[in-house]
C-alpha atoms as a PDB file:
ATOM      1  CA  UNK A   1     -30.463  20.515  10.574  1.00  0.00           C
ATOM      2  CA  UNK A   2     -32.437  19.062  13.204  1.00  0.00           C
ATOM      3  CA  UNK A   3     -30.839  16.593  15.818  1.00  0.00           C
ATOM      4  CA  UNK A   4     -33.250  13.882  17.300  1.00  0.00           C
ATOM      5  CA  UNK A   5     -31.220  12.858  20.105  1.00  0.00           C
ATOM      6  CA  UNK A   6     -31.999   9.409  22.148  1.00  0.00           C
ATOM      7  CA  UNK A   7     -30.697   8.101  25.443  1.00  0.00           C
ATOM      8  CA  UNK A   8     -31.460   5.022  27.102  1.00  0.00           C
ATOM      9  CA  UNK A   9     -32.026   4.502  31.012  1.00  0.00           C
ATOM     10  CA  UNK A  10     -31.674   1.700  32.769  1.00  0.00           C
ATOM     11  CA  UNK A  11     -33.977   0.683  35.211  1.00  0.00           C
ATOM     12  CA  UNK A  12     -31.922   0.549  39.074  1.00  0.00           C
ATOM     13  CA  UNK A  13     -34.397  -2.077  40.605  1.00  0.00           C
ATOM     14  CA  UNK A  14     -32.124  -5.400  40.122  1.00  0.00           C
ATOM     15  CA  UNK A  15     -33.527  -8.854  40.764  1.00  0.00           C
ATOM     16  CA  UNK A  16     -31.767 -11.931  42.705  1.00  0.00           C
ATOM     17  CA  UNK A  17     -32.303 -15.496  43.474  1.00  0.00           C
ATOM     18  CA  UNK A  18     -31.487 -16.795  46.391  1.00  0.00           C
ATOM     19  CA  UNK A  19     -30.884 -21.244  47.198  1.00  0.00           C
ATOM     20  CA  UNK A  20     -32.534 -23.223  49.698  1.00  0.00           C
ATOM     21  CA  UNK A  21     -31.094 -26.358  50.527  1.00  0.00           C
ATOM     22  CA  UNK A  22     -34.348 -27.874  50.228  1.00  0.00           C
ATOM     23  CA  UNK A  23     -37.121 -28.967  47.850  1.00  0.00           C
ATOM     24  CA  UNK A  24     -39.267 -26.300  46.444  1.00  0.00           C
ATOM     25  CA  UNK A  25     -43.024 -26.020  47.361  1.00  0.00           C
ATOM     26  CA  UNK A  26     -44.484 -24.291  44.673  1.00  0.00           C
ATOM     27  CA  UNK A  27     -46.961 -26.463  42.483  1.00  0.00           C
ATOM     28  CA  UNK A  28     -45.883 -27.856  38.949  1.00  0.00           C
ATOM     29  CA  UNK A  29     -47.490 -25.165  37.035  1.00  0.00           C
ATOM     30  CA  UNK A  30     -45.634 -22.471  38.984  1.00  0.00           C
ATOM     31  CA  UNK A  31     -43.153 -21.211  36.870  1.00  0.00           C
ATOM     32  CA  UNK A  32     -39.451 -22.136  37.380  1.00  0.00           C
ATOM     33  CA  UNK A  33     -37.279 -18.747  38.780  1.00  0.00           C
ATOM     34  CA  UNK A  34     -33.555 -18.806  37.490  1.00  0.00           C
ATOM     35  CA  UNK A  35     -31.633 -20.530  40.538  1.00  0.00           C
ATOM     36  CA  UNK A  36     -28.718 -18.347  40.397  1.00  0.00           C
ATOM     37  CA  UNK A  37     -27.456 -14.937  40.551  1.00  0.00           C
ATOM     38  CA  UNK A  38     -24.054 -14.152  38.922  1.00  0.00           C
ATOM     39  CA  UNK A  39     -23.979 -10.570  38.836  1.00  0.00           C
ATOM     40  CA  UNK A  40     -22.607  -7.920  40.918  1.00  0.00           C
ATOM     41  CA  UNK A  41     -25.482  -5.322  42.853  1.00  0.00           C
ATOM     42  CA  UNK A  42     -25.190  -1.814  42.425  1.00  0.00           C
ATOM     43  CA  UNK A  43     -26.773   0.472  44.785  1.00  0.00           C
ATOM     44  CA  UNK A  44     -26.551   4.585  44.667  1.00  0.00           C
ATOM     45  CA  UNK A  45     -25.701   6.655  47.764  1.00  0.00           C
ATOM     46  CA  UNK A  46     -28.331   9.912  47.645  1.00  0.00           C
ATOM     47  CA  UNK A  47     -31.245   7.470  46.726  1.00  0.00           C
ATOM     48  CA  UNK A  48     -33.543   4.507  48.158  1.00  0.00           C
ATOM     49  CA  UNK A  49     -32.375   1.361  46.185  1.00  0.00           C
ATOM     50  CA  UNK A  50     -34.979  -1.583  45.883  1.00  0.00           C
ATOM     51  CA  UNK A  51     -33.579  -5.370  45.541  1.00  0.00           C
ATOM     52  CA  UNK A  52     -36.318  -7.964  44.247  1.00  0.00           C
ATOM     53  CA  UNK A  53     -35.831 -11.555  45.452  1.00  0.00           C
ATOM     54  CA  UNK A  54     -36.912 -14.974  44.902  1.00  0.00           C
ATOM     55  CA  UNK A  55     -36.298 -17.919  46.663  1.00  0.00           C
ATOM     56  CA  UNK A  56     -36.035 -21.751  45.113  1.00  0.00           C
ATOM     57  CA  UNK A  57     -35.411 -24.729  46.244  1.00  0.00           C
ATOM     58  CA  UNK A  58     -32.879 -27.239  45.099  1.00  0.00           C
ATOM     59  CA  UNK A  59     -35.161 -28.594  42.695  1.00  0.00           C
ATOM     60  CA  UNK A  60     -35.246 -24.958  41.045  1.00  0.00           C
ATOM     61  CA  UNK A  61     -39.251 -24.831  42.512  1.00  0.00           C
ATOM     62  CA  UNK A  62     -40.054 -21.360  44.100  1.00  0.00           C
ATOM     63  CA  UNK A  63     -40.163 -21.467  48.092  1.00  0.00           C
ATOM     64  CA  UNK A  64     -43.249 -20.524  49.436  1.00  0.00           C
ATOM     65  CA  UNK A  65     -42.702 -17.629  52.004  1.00  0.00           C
ATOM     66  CA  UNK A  66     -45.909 -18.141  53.934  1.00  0.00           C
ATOM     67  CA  UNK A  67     -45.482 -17.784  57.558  1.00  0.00           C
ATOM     68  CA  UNK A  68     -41.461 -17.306  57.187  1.00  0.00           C
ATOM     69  CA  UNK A  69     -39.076 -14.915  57.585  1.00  0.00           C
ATOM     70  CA  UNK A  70     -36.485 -13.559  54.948  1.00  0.00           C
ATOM     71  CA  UNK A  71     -33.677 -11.864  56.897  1.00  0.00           C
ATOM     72  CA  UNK A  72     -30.693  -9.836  54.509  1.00  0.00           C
ATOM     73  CA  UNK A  73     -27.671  -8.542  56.101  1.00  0.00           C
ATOM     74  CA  UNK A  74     -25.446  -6.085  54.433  1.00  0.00           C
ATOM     75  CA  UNK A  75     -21.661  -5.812  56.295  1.00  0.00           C
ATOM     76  CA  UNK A  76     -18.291  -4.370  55.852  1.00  0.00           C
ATOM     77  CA  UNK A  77     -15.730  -7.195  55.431  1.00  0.00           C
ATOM     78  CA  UNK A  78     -12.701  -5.282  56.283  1.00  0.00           C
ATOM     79  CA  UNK A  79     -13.956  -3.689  59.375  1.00  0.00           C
ATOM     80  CA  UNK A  80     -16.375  -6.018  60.547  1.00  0.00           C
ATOM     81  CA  UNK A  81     -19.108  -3.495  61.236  1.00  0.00           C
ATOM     82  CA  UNK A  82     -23.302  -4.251  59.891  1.00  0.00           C
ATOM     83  CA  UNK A  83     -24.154  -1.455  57.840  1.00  0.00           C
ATOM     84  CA  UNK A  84     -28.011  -2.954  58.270  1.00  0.00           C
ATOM     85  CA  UNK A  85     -30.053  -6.006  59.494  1.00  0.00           C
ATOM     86  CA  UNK A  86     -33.869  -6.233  57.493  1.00  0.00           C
ATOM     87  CA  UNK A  87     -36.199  -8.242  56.791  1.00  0.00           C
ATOM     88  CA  UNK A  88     -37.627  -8.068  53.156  1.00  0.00           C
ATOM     89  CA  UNK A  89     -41.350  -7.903  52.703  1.00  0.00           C
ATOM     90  CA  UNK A  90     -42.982 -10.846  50.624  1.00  0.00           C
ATOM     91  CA  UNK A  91     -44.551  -9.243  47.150  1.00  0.00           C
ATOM     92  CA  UNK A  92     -45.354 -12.859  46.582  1.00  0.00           C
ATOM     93  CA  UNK A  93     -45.105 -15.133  49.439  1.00  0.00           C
ATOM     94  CA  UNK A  94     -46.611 -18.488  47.512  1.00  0.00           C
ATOM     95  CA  UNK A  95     -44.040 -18.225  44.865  1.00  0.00           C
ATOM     96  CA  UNK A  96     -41.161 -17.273  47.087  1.00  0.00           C
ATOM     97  CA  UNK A  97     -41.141 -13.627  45.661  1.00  0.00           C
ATOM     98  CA  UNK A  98     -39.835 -10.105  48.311  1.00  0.00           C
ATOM     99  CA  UNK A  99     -38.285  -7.425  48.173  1.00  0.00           C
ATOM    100  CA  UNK A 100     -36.103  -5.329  49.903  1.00  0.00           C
ATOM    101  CA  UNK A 101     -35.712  -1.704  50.278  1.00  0.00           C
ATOM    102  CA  UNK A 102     -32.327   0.356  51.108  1.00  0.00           C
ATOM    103  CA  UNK A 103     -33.507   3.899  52.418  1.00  0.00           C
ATOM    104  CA  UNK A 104     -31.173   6.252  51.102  1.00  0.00           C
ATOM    105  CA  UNK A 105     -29.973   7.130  54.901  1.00  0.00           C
ATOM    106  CA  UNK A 106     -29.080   3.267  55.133  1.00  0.00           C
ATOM    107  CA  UNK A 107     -25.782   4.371  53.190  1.00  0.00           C
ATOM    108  CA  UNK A 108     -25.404   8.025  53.678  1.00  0.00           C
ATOM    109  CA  UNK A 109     -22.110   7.861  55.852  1.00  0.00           C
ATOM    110  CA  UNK A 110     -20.952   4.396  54.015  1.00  0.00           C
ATOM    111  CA  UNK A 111     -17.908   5.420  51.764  1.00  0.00           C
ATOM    112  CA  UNK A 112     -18.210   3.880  48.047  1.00  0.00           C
ATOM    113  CA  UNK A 113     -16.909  -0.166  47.672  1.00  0.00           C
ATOM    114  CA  UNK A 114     -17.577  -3.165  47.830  1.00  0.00           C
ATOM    115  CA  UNK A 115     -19.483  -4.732  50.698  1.00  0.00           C
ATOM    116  CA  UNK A 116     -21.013  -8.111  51.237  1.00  0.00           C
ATOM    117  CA  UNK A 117     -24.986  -8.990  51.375  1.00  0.00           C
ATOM    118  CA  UNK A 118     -26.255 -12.214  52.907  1.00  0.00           C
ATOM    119  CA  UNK A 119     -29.474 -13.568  53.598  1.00  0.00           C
ATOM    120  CA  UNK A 120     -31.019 -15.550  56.070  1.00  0.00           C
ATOM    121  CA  UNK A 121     -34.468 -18.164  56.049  1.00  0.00           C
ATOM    122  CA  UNK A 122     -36.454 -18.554  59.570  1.00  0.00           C
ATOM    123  CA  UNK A 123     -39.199 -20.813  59.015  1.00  0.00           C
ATOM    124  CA  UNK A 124     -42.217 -21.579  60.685  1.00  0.00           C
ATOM    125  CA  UNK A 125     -40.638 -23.655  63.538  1.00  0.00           C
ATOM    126  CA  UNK A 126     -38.385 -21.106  63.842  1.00  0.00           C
ATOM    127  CA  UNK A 127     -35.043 -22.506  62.548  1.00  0.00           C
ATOM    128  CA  UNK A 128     -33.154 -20.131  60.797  1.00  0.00           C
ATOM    129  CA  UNK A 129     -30.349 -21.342  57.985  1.00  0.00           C
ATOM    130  CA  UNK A 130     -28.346 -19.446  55.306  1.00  0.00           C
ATOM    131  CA  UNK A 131     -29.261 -18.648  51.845  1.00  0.00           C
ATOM    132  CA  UNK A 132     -26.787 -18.738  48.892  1.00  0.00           C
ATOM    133  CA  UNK A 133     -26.792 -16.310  45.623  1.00  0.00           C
ATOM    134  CA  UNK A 134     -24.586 -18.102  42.757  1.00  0.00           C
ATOM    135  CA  UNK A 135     -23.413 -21.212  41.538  1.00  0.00           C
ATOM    136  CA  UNK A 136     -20.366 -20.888  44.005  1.00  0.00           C
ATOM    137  CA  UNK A 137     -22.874 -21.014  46.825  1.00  0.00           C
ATOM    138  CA  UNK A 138     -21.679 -18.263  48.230  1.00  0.00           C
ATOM    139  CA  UNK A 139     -23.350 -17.086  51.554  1.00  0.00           C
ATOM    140  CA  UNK A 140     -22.172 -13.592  51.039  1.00  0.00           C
ATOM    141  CA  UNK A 141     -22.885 -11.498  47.232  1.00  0.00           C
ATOM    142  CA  UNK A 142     -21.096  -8.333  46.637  1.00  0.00           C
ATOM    143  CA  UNK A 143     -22.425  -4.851  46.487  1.00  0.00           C
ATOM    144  CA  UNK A 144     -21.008  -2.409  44.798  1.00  0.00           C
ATOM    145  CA  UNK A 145     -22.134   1.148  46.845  1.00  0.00           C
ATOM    146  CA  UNK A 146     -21.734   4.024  44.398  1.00  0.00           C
ATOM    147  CA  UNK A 147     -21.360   8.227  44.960  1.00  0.00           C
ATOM    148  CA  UNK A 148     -24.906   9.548  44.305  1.00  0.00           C
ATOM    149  CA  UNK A 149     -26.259  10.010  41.176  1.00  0.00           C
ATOM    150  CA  UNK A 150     -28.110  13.305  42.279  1.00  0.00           C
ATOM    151  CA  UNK A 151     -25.732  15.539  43.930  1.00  0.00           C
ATOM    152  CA  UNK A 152     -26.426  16.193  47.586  1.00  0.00           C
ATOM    153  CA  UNK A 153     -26.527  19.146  49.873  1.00  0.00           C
ATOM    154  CA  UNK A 154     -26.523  19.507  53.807  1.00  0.00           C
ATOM    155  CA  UNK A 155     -28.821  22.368  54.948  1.00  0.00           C
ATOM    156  CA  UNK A 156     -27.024  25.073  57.228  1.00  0.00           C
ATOM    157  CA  UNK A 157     -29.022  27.213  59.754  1.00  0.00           C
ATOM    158  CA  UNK A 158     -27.511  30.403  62.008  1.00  0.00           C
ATOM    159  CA  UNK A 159     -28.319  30.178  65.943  1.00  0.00           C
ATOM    160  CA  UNK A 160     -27.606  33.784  66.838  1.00  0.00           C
ATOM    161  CA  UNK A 161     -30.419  34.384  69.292  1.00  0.00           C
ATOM    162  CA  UNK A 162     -31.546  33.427  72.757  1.00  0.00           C
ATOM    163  CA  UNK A 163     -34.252  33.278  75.158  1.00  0.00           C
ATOM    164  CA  UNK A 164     -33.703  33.966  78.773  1.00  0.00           C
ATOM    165  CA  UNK A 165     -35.243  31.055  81.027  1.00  0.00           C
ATOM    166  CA  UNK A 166     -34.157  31.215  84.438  1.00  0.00           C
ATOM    167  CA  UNK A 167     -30.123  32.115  83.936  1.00  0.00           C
ATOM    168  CA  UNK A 168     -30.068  30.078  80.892  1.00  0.00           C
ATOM    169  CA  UNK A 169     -30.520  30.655  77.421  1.00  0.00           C
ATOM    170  CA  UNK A 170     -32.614  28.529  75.140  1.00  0.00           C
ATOM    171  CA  UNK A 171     -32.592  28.990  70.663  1.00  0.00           C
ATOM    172  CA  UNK A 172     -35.812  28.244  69.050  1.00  0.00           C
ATOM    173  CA  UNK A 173     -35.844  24.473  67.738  1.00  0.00           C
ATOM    174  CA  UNK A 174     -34.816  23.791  64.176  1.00  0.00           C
ATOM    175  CA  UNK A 175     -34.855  20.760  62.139  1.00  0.00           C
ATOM    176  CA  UNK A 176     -32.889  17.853  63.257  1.00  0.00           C
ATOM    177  CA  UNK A 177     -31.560  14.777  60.635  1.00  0.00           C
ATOM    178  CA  UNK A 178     -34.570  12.437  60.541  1.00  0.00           C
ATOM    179  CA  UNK A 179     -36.606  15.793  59.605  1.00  0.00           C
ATOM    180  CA  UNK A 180     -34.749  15.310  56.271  1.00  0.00           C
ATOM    181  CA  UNK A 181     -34.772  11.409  56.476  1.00  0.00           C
ATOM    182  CA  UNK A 182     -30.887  10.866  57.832  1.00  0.00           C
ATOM    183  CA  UNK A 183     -32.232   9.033  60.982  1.00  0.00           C
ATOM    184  CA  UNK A 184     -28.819   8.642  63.334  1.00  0.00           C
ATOM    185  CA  UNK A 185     -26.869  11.067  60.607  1.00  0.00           C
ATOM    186  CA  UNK A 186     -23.462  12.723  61.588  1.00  0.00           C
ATOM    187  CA  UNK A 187     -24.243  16.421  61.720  1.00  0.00           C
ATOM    188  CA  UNK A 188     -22.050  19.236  62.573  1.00  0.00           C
ATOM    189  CA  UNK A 189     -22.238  22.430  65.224  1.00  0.00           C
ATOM    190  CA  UNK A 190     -19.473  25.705  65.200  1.00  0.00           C
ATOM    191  CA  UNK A 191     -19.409  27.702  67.861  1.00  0.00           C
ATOM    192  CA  UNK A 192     -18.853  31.737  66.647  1.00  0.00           C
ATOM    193  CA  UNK A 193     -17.115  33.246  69.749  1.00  0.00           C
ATOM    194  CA  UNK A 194     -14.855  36.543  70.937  1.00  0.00           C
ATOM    195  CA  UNK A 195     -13.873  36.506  74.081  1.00  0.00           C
ATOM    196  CA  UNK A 196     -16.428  34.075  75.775  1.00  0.00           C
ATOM    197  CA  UNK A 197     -16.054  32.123  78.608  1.00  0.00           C
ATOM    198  CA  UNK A 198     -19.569  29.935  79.617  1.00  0.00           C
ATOM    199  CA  UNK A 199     -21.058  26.423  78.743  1.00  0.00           C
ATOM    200  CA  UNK A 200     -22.807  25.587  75.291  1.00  0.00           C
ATOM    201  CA  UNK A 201     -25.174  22.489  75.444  1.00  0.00           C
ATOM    202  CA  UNK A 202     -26.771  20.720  72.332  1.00  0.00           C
ATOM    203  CA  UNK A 203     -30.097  18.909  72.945  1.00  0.00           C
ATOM    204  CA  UNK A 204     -32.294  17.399  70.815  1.00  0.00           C
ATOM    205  CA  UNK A 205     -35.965  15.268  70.928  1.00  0.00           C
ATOM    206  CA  UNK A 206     -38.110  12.944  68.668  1.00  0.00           C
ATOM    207  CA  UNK A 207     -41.152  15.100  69.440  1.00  0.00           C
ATOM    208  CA  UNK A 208     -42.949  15.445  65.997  1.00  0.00           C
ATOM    209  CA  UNK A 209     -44.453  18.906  67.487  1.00  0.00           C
ATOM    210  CA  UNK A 210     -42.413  21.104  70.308  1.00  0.00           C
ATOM    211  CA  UNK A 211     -44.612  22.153  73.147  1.00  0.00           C
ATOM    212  CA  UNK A 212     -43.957  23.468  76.377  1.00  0.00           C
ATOM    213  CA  UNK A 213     -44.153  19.655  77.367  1.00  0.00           C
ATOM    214  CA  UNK A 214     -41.472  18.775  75.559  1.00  0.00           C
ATOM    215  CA  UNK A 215     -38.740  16.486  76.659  1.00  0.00           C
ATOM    216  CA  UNK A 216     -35.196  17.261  75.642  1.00  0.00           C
ATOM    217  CA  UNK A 217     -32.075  15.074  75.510  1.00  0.00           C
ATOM    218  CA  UNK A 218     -28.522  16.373  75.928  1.00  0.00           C
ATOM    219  CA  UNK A 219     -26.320  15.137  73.213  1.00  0.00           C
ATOM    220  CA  UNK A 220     -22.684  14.482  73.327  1.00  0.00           C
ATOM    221  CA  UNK A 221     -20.544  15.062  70.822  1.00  0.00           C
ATOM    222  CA  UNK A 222     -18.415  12.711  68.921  1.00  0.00           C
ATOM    223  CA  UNK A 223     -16.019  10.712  71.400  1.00  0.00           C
ATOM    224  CA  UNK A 224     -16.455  13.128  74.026  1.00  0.00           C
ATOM    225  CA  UNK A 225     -17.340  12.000  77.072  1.00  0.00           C
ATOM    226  CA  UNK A 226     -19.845  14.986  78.265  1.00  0.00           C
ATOM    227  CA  UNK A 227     -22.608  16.728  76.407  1.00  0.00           C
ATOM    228  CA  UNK A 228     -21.390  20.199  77.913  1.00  0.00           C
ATOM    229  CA  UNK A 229     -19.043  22.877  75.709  1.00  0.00           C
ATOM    230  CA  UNK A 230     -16.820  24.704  77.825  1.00  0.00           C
ATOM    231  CA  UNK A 231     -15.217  27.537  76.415  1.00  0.00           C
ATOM    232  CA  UNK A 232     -13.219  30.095  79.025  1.00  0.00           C
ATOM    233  CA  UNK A 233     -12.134  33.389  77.308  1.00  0.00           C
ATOM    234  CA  UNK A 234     -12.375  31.517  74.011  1.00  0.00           C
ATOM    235  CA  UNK A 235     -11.871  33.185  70.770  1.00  0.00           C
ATOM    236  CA  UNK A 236     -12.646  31.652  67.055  1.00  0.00           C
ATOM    237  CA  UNK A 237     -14.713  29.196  65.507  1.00  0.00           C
ATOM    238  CA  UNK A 238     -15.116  25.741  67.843  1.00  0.00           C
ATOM    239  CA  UNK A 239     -16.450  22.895  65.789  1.00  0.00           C
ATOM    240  CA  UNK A 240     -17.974  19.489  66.834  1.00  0.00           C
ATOM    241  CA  UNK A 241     -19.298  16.440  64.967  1.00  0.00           C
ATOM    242  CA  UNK A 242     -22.438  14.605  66.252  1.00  0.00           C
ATOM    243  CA  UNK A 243     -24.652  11.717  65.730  1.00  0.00           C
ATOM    244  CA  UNK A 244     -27.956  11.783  66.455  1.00  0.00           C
ATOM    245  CA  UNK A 245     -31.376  10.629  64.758  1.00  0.00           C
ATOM    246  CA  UNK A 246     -33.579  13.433  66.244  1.00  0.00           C
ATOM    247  CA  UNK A 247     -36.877  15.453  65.096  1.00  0.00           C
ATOM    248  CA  UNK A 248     -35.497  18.887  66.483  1.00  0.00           C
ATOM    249  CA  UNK A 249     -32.468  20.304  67.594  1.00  0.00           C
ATOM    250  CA  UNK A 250     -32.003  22.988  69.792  1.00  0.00           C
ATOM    251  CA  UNK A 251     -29.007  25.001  72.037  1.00  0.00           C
ATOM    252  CA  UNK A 252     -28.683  25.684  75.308  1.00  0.00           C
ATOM    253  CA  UNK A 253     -25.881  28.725  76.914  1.00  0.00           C
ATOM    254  CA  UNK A 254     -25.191  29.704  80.438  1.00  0.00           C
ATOM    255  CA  UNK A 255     -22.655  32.886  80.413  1.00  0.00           C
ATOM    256  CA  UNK A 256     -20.188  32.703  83.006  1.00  0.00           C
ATOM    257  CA  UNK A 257     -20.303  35.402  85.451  1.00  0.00           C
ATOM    258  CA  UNK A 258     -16.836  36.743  84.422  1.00  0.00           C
ATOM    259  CA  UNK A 259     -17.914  36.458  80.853  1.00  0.00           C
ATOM    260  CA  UNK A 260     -16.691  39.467  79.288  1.00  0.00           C
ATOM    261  CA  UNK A 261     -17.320  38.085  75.712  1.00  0.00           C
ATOM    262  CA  UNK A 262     -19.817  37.181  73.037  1.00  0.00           C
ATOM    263  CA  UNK A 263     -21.207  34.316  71.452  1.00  0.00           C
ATOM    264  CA  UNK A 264     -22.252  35.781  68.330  1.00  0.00           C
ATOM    265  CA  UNK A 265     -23.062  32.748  66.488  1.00  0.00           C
ATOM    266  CA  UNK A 266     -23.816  28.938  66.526  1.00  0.00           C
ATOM    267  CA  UNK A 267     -24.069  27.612  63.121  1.00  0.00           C
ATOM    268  CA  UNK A 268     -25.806  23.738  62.695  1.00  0.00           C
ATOM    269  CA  UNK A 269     -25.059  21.854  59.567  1.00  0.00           C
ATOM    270  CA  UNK A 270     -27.397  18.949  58.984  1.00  0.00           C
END
């Protein structure tokens, strides 16, 4: 017996219209945009999300975008903090048509809920007023953020080896977050030690290329206070959480003199 099975997808690219509290400016043959948007967004952690907008007036007329600005906002109520700020790029400025696009590292580290999305207008003298989504004229719309629909792994690389520069010891570079788009993404360093005692930096750069020219940064680690690992007879695996949007990452050791230990290992996790 032969099975012809059939699934359906649904396209993930949802559309919105947003109210001016104003008259439309779009001619009489342009045609009318629902004035209301009633529906809860989804978006999908893992993936880049795309939101198409139009804007109409009060008389239900599209709002020409030409030479304005269309500002969306996406916060955490209970906290208080902005996820993002962006402007969305007009498709089709003379009938009030943009869109907006959510990079997929816009909600890596934002846990799944609910979270509010409002918009802003700045027009050409440079006033700037709210924008509302649904017949309750609500400045703020809810979106739903979801787990990802493609699972998701974090790439792991071994630092066990060390070049000798004048007393200190430098790894070779290895891919930082933005390499694999998570611009200002948490990552993650252990330090592997027996009996160590010295000082483990981690530094990193936007350099697309490393050259001998390059310019490092020292990076601190979450809520410390100083970018520099001290460790004094230290046995056992030391972890650390960082943020940091950088090209490369590298680390930097200087052994005590009364080190009488290894550091066989420093394992990254972006």
């Amino acid at each position: 017996m032969l099975n012809n099975d059939m699934a359906t997808l649904n396209t993930t690219i949802p559309t919105a219209s947003l109210n001016y509290a104003g008259a439309g400016t779009g001619h009489s043959l342009t045609r009318h945009a629902p004035s209301y948007t009633d529906q809860r967004i989804v978006w999908f952690k893992g993936v880049d999300n795309l939101l198409d907008l139009t804007v109409t007036g009060t008389d239900r007329r599209p709002v020409s975008l030409l030479n304005k600005e269309l500002t969306v906002t996406l916060w955490d109520t209970i906290t208080g903090t902005t996820i993002f700020r962006r402007r969305a790029i007009a498709t089709v400025p003379e009938n009030g048509q943009a869109r907006l696009t959510v990079f997929a590292r816009d909600l890596m580290t934002t846990p799944s809920g609910i979270y509010k999305l409002g918009a802003t207008f700045v027009d050409g003298n440079g006033l700037e007023t709210a924008l509302t989504w649904n017949r309750a004229m609500q400045a703020g719309f809810d979106i739903e953020i979801k787990d990802e629909v493609i699972p998701t792994s974090r790439t792991t690389v071994a630092v066990d080896s060390w070049t000798n520069s004048g007393g200190n010891y430098f790894s070779s570079a290895v891919n930082g977050p933005s390499f694999y788009r998570k611009d200002s993404t948490l990552f993650s360093v252990a330090l592997y030690a027996n009996n160590y005692t010295g000082a483990v930096k981690v530094q990193g750069t936007l350099d697309e290329v490393v050259t001998g020219n390059t310019l490092w940064a020292d990076l601190k680690p979450q809520d410390a206070s100083s970018p520099i690992l001290t460790l004094t007879g230290y046995t056992g695996i030391d972890p650390y959480n960082y943020y940091g949007g950088v090209r490369w990452l590298r680390t930097v050791r200087a052994d005590s003199p009364s080190n009488a230990g290894t550091l066989d290992k420093i394992l990254i996790r972006v």
